[in-house]
PDB file of N, CA and C in Angstrom:
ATOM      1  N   UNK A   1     167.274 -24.219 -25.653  1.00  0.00           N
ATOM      2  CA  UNK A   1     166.219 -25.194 -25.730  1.00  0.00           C
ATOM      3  C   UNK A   1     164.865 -24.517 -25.537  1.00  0.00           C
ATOM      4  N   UNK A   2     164.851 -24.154 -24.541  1.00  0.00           N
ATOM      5  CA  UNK A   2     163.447 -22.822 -24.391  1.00  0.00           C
ATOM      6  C   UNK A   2     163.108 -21.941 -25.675  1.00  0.00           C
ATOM      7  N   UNK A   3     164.319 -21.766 -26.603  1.00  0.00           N
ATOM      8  CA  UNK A   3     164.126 -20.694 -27.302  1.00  0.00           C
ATOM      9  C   UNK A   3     162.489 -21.545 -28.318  1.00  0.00           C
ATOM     10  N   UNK A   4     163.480 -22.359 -28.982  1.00  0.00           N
ATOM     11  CA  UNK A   4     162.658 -23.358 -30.181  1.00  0.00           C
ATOM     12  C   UNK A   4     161.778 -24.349 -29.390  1.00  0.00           C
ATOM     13  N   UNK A   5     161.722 -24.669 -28.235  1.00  0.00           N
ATOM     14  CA  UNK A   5     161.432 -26.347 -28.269  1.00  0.00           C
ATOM     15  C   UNK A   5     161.427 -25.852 -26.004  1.00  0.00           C
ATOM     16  N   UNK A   6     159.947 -25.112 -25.985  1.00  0.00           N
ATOM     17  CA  UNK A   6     159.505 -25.056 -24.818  1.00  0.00           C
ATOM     18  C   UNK A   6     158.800 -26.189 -24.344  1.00  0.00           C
ATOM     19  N   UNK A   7     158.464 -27.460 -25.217  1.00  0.00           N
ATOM     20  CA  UNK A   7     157.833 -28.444 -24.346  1.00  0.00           C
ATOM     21  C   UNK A   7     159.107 -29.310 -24.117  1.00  0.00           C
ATOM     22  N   UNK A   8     159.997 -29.328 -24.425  1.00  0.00           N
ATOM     23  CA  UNK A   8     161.300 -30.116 -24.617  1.00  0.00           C
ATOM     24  C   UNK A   8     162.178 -29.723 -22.806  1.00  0.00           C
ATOM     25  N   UNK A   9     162.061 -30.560 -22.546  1.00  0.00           N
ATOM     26  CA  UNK A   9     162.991 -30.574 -21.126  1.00  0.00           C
ATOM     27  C   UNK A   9     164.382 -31.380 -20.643  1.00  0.00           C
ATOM     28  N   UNK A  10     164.931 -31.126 -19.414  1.00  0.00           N
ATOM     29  CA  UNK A  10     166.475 -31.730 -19.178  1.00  0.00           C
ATOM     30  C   UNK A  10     166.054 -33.175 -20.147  1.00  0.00           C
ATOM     31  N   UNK A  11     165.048 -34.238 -19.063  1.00  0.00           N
ATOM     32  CA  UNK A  11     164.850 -35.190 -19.508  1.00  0.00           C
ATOM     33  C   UNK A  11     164.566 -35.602 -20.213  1.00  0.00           C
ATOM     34  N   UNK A  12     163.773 -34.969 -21.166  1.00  0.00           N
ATOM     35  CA  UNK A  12     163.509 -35.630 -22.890  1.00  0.00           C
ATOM     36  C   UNK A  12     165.217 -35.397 -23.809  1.00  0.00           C
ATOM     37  N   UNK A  13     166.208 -34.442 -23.448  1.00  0.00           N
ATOM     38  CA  UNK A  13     166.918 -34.143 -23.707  1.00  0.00           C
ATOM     39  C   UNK A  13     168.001 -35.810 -23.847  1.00  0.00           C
ATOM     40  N   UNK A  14     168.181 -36.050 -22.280  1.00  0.00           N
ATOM     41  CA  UNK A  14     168.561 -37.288 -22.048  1.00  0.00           C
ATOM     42  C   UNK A  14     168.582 -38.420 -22.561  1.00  0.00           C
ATOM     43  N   UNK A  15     166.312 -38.554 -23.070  1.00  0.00           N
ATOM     44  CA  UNK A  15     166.457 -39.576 -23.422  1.00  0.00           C
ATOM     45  C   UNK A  15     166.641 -39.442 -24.836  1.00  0.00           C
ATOM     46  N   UNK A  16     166.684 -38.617 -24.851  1.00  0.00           N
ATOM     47  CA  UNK A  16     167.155 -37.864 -26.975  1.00  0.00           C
ATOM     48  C   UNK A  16     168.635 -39.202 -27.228  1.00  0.00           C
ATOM     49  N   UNK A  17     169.527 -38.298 -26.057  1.00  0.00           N
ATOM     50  CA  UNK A  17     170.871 -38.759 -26.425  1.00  0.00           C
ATOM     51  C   UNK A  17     170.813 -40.498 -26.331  1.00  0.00           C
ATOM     52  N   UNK A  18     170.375 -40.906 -25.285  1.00  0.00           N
ATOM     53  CA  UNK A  18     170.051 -42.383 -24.940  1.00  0.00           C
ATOM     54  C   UNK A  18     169.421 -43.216 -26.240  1.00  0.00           C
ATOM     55  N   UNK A  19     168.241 -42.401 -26.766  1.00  0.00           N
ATOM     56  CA  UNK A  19     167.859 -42.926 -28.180  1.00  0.00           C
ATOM     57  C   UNK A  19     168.574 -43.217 -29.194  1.00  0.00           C
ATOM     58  N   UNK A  20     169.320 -42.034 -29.375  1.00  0.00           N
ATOM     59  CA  UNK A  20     170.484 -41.872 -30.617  1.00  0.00           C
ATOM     60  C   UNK A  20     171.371 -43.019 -30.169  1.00  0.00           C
ATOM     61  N   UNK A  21     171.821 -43.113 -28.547  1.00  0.00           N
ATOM     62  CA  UNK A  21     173.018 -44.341 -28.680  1.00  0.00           C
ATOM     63  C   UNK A  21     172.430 -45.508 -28.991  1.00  0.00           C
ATOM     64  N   UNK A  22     171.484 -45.951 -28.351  1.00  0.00           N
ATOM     65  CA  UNK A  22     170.759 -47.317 -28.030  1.00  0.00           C
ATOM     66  C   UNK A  22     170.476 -47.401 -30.335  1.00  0.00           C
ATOM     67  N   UNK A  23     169.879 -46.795 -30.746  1.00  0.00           N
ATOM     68  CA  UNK A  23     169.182 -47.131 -31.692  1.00  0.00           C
ATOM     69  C   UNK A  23     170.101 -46.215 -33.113  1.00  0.00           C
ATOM     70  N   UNK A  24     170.779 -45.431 -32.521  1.00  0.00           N
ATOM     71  CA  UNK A  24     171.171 -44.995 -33.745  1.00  0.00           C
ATOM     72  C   UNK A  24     170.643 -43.126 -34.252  1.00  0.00           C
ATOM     73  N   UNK A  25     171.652 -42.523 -34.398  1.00  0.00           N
ATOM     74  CA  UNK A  25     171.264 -40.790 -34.837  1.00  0.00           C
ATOM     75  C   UNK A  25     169.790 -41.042 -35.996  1.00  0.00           C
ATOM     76  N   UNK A  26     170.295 -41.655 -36.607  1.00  0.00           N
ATOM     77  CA  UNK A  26     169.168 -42.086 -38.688  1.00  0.00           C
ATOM     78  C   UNK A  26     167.758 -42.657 -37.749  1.00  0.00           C
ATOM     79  N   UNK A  27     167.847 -43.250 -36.608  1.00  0.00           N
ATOM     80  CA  UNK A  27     166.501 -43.976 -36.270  1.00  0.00           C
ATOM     81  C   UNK A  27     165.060 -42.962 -35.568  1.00  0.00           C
ATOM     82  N   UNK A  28     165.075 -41.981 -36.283  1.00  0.00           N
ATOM     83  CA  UNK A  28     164.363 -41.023 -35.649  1.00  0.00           C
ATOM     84  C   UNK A  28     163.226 -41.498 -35.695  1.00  0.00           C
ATOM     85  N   UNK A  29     162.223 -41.886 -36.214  1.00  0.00           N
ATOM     86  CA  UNK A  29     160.948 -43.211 -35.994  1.00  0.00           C
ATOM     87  C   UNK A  29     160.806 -43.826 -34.996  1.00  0.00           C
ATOM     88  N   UNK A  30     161.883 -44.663 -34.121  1.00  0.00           N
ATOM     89  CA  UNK A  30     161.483 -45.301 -33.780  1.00  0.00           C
ATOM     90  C   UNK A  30     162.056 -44.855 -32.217  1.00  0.00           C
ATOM     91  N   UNK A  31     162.110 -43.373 -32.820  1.00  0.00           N
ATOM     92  CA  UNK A  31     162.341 -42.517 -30.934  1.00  0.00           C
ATOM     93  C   UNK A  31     161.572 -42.035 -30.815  1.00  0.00           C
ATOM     94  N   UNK A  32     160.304 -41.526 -31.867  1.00  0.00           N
ATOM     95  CA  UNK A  32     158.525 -40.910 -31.340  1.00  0.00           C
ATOM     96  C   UNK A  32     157.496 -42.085 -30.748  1.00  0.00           C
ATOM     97  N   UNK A  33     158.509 -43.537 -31.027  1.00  0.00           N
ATOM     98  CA  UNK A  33     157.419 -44.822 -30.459  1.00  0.00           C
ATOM     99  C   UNK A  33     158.280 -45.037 -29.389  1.00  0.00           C
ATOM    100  N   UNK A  34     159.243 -44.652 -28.804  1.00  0.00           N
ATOM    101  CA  UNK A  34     159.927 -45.008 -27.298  1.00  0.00           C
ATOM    102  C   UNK A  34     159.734 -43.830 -26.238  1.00  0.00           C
ATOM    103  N   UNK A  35     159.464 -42.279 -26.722  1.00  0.00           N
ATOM    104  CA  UNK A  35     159.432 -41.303 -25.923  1.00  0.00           C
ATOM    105  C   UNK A  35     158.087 -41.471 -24.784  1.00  0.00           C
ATOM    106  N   UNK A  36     157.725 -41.321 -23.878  1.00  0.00           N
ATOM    107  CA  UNK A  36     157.160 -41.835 -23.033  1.00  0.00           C
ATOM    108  C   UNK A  36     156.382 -40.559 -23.013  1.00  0.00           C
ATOM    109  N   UNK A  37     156.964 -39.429 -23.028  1.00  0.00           N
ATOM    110  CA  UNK A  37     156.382 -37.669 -23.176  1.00  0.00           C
ATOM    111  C   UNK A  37     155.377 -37.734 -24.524  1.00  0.00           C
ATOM    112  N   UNK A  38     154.957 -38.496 -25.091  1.00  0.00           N
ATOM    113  CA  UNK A  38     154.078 -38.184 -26.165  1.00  0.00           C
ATOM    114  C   UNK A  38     154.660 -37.564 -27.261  1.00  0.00           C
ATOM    115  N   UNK A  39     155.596 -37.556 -27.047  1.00  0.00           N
ATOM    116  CA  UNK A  39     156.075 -36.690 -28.643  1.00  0.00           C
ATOM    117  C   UNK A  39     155.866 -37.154 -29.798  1.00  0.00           C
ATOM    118  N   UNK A  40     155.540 -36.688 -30.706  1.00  0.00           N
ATOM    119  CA  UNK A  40     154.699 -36.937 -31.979  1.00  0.00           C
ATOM    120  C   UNK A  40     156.505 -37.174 -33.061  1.00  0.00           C
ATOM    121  N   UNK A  41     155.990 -37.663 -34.007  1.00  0.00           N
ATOM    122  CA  UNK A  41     157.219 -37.815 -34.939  1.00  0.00           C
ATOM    123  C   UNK A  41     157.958 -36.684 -35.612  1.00  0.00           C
ATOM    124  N   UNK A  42     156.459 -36.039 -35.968  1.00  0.00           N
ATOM    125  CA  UNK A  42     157.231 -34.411 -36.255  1.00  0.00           C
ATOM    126  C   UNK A  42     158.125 -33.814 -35.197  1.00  0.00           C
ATOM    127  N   UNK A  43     157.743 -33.608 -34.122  1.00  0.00           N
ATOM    128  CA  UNK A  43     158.273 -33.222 -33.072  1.00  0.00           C
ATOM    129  C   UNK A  43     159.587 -33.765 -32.536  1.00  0.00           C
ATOM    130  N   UNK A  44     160.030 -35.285 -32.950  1.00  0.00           N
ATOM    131  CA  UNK A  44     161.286 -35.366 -32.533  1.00  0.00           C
ATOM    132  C   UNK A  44     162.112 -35.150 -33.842  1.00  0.00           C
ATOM    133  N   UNK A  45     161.776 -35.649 -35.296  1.00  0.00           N
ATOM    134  CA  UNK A  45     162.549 -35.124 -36.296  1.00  0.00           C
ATOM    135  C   UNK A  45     163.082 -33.717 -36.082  1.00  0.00           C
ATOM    136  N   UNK A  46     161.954 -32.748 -35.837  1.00  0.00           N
ATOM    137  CA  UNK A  46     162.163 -31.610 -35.771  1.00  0.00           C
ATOM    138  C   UNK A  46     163.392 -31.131 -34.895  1.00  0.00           C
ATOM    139  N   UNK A  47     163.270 -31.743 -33.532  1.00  0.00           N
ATOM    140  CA  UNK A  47     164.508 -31.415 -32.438  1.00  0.00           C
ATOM    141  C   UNK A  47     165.759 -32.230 -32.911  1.00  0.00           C
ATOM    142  N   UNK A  48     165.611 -33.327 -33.727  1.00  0.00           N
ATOM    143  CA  UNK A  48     166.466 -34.218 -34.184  1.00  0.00           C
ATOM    144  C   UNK A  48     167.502 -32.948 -34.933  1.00  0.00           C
ATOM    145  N   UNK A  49     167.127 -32.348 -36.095  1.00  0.00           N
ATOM    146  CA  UNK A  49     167.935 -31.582 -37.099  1.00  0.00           C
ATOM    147  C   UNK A  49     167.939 -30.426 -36.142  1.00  0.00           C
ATOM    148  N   UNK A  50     167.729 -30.309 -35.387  1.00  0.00           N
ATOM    149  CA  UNK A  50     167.681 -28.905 -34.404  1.00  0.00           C
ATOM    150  C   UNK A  50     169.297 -29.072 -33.950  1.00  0.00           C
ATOM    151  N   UNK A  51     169.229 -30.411 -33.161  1.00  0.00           N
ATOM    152  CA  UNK A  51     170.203 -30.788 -32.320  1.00  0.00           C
ATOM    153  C   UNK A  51     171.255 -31.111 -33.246  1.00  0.00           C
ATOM    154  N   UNK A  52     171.413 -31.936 -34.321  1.00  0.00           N
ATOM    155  CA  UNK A  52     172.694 -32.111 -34.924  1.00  0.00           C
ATOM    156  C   UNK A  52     173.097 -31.133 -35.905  1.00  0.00           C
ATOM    157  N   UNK A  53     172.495 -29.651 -35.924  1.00  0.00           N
ATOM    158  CA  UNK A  53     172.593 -28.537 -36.606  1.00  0.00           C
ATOM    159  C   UNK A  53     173.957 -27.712 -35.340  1.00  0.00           C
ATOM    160  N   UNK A  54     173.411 -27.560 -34.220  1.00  0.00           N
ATOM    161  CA  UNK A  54     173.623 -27.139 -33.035  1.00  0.00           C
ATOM    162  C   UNK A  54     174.417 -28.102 -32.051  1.00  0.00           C
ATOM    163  N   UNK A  55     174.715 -28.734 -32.162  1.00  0.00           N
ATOM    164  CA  UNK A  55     174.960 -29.630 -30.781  1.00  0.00           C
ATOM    165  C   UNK A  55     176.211 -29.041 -30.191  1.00  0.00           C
ATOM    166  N   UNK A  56     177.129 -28.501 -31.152  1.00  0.00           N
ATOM    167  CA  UNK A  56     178.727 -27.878 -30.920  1.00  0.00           C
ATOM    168  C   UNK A  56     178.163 -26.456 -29.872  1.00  0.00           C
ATOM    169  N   UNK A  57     176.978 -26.648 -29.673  1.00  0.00           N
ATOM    170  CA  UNK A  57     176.985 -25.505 -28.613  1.00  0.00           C
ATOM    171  C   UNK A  57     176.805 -25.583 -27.169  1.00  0.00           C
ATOM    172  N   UNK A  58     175.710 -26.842 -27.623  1.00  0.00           N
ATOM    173  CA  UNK A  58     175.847 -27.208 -26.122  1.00  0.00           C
ATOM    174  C   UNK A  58     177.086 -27.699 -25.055  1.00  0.00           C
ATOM    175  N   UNK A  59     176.770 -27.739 -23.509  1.00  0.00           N
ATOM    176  CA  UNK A  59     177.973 -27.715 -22.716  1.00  0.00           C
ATOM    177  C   UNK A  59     178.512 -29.043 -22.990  1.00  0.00           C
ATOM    178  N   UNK A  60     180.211 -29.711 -23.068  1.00  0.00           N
ATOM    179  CA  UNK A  60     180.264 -30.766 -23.026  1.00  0.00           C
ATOM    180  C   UNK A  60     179.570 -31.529 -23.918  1.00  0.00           C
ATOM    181  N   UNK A  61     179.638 -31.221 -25.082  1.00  0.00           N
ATOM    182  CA  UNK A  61     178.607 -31.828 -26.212  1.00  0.00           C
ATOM    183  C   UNK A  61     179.827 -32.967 -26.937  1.00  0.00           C
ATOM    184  N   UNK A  62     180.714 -32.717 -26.612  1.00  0.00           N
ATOM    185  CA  UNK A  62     181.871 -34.309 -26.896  1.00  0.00           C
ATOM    186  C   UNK A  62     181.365 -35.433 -25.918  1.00  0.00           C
ATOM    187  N   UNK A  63     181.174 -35.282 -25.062  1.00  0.00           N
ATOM    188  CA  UNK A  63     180.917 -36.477 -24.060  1.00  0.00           C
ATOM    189  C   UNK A  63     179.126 -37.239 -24.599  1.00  0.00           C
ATOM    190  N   UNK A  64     178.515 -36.412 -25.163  1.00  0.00           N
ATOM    191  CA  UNK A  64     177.019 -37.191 -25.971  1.00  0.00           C
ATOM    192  C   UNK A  64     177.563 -37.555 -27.052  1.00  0.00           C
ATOM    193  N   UNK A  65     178.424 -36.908 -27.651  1.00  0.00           N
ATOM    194  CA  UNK A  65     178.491 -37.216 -28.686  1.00  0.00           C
ATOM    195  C   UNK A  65     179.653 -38.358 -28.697  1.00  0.00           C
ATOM    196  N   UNK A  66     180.242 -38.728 -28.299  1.00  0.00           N
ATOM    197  CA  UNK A  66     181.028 -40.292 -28.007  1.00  0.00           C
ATOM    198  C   UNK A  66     180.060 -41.004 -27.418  1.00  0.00           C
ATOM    199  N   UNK A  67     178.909 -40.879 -26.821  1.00  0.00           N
ATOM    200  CA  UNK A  67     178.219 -41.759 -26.109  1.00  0.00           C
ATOM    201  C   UNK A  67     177.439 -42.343 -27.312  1.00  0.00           C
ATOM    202  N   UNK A  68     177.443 -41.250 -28.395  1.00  0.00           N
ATOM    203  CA  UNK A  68     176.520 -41.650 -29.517  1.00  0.00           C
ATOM    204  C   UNK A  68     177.238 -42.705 -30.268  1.00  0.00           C
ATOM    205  N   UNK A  69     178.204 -41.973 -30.297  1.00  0.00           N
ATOM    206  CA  UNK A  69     179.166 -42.962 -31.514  1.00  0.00           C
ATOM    207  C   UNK A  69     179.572 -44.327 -30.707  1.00  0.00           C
ATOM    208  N   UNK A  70     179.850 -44.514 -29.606  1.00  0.00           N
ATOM    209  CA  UNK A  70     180.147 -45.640 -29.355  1.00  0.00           C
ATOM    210  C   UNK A  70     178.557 -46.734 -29.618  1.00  0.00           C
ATOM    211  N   UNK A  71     177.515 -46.036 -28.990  1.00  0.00           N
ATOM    212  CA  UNK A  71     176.674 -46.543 -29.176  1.00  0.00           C
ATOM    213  C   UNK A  71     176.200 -47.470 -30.632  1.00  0.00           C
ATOM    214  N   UNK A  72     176.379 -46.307 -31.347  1.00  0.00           N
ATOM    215  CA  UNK A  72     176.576 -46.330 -33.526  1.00  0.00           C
ATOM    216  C   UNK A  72     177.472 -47.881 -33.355  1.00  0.00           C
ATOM    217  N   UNK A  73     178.583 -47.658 -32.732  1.00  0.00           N
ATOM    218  CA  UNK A  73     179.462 -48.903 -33.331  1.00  0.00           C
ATOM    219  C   UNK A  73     178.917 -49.918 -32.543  1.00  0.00           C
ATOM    220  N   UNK A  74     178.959 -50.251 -31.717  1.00  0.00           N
ATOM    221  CA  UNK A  74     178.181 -51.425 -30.835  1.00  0.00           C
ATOM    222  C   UNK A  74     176.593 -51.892 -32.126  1.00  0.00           C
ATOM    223  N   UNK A  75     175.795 -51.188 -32.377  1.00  0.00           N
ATOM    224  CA  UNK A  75     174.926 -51.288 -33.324  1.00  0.00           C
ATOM    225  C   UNK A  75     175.723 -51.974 -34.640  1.00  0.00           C
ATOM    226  N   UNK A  76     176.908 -51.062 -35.009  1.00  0.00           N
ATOM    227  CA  UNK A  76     177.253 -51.699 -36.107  1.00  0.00           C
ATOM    228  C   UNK A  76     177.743 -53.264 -36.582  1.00  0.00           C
ATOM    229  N   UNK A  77     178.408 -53.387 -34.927  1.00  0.00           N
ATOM    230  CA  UNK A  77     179.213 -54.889 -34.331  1.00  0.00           C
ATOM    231  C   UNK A  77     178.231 -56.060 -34.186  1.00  0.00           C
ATOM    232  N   UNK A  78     177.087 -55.663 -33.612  1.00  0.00           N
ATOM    233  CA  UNK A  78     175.556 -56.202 -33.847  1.00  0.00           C
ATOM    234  C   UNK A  78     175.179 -56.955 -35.128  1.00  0.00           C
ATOM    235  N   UNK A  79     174.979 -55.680 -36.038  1.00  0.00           N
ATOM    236  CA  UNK A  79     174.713 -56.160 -36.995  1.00  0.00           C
ATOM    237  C   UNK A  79     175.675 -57.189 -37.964  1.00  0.00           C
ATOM    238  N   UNK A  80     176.688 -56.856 -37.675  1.00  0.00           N
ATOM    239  CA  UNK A  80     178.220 -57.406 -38.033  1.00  0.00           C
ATOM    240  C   UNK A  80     177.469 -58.515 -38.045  1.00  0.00           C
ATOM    241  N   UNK A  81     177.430 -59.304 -36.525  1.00  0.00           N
ATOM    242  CA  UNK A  81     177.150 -60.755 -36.446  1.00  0.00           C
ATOM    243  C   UNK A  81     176.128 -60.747 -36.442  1.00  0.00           C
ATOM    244  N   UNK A  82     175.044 -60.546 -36.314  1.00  0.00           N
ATOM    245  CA  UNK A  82     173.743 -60.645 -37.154  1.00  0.00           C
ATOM    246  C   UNK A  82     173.705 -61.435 -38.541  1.00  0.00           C
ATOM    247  N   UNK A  83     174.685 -60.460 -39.272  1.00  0.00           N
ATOM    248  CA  UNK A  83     174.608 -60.872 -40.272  1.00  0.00           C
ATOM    249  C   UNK A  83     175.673 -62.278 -40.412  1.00  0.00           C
ATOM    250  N   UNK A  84     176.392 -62.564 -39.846  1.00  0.00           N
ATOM    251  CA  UNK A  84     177.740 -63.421 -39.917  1.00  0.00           C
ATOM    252  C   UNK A  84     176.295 -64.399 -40.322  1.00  0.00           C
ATOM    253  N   UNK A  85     175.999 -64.620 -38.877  1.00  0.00           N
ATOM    254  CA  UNK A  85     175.162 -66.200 -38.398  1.00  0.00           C
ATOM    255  C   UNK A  85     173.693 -66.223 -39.473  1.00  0.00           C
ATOM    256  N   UNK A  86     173.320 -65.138 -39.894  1.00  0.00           N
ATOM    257  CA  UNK A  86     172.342 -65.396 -40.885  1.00  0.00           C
ATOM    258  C   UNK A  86     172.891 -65.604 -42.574  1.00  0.00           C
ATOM    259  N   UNK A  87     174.637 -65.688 -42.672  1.00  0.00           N
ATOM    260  CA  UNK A  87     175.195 -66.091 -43.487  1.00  0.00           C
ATOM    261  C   UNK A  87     175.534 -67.466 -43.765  1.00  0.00           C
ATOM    262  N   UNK A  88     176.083 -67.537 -42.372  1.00  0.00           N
ATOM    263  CA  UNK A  88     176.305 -69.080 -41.930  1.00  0.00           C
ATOM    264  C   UNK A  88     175.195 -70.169 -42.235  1.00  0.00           C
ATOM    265  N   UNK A  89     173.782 -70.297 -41.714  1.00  0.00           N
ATOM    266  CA  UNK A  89     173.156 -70.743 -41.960  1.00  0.00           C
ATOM    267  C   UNK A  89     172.168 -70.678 -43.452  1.00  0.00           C
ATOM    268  N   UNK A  90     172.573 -69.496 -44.105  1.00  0.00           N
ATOM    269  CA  UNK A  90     172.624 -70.283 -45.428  1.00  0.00           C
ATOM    270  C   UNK A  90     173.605 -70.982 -46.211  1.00  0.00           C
TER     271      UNK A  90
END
């Protein structure tokens, strides 16, 4: 992380993974308007393809990465009925 990405710390790291579950890996937009560190959009795209280039390196990188995917499906189950009830009522 130091090597590429010296303003990047434990905790932006965290809320990287937290972003990706809550909102989705594809929602990289709308994790430069939740980062609280100022990070600019370039700047998280950038760590974005950094990280899913790399992630098989980091320690325990199965345990983010189920946190992601469960996250992904909960989003998907969402939208599921999202869409049901905006079916329904037409």
């Amino acid at each position: 992380m130091k090597e590429g990405f010296a303003s990047w710390n434990k905790r932006d790291f965290f809320k990287f993974i937290s972003m990706c579950e809550l909102h989705g890996r594809e929602n990289v937009e709308q994790f430069s308007e939740l980062f609280s560190a100022g990070k600019s959009l370039e700047e998280v795209q950038e760590y974005s393809e950094a990280f899913w280039k790399n992630y098989t390196k980091i320690d325990n990188y199965r345990k983010y990465l189920e946190r992601i995917e469960r996250g992904e499906m909960e989003i998907a189950k969402r939208n599921s009925i999202d869409q049901a009830i905006q079916d329904k009522f037409e």
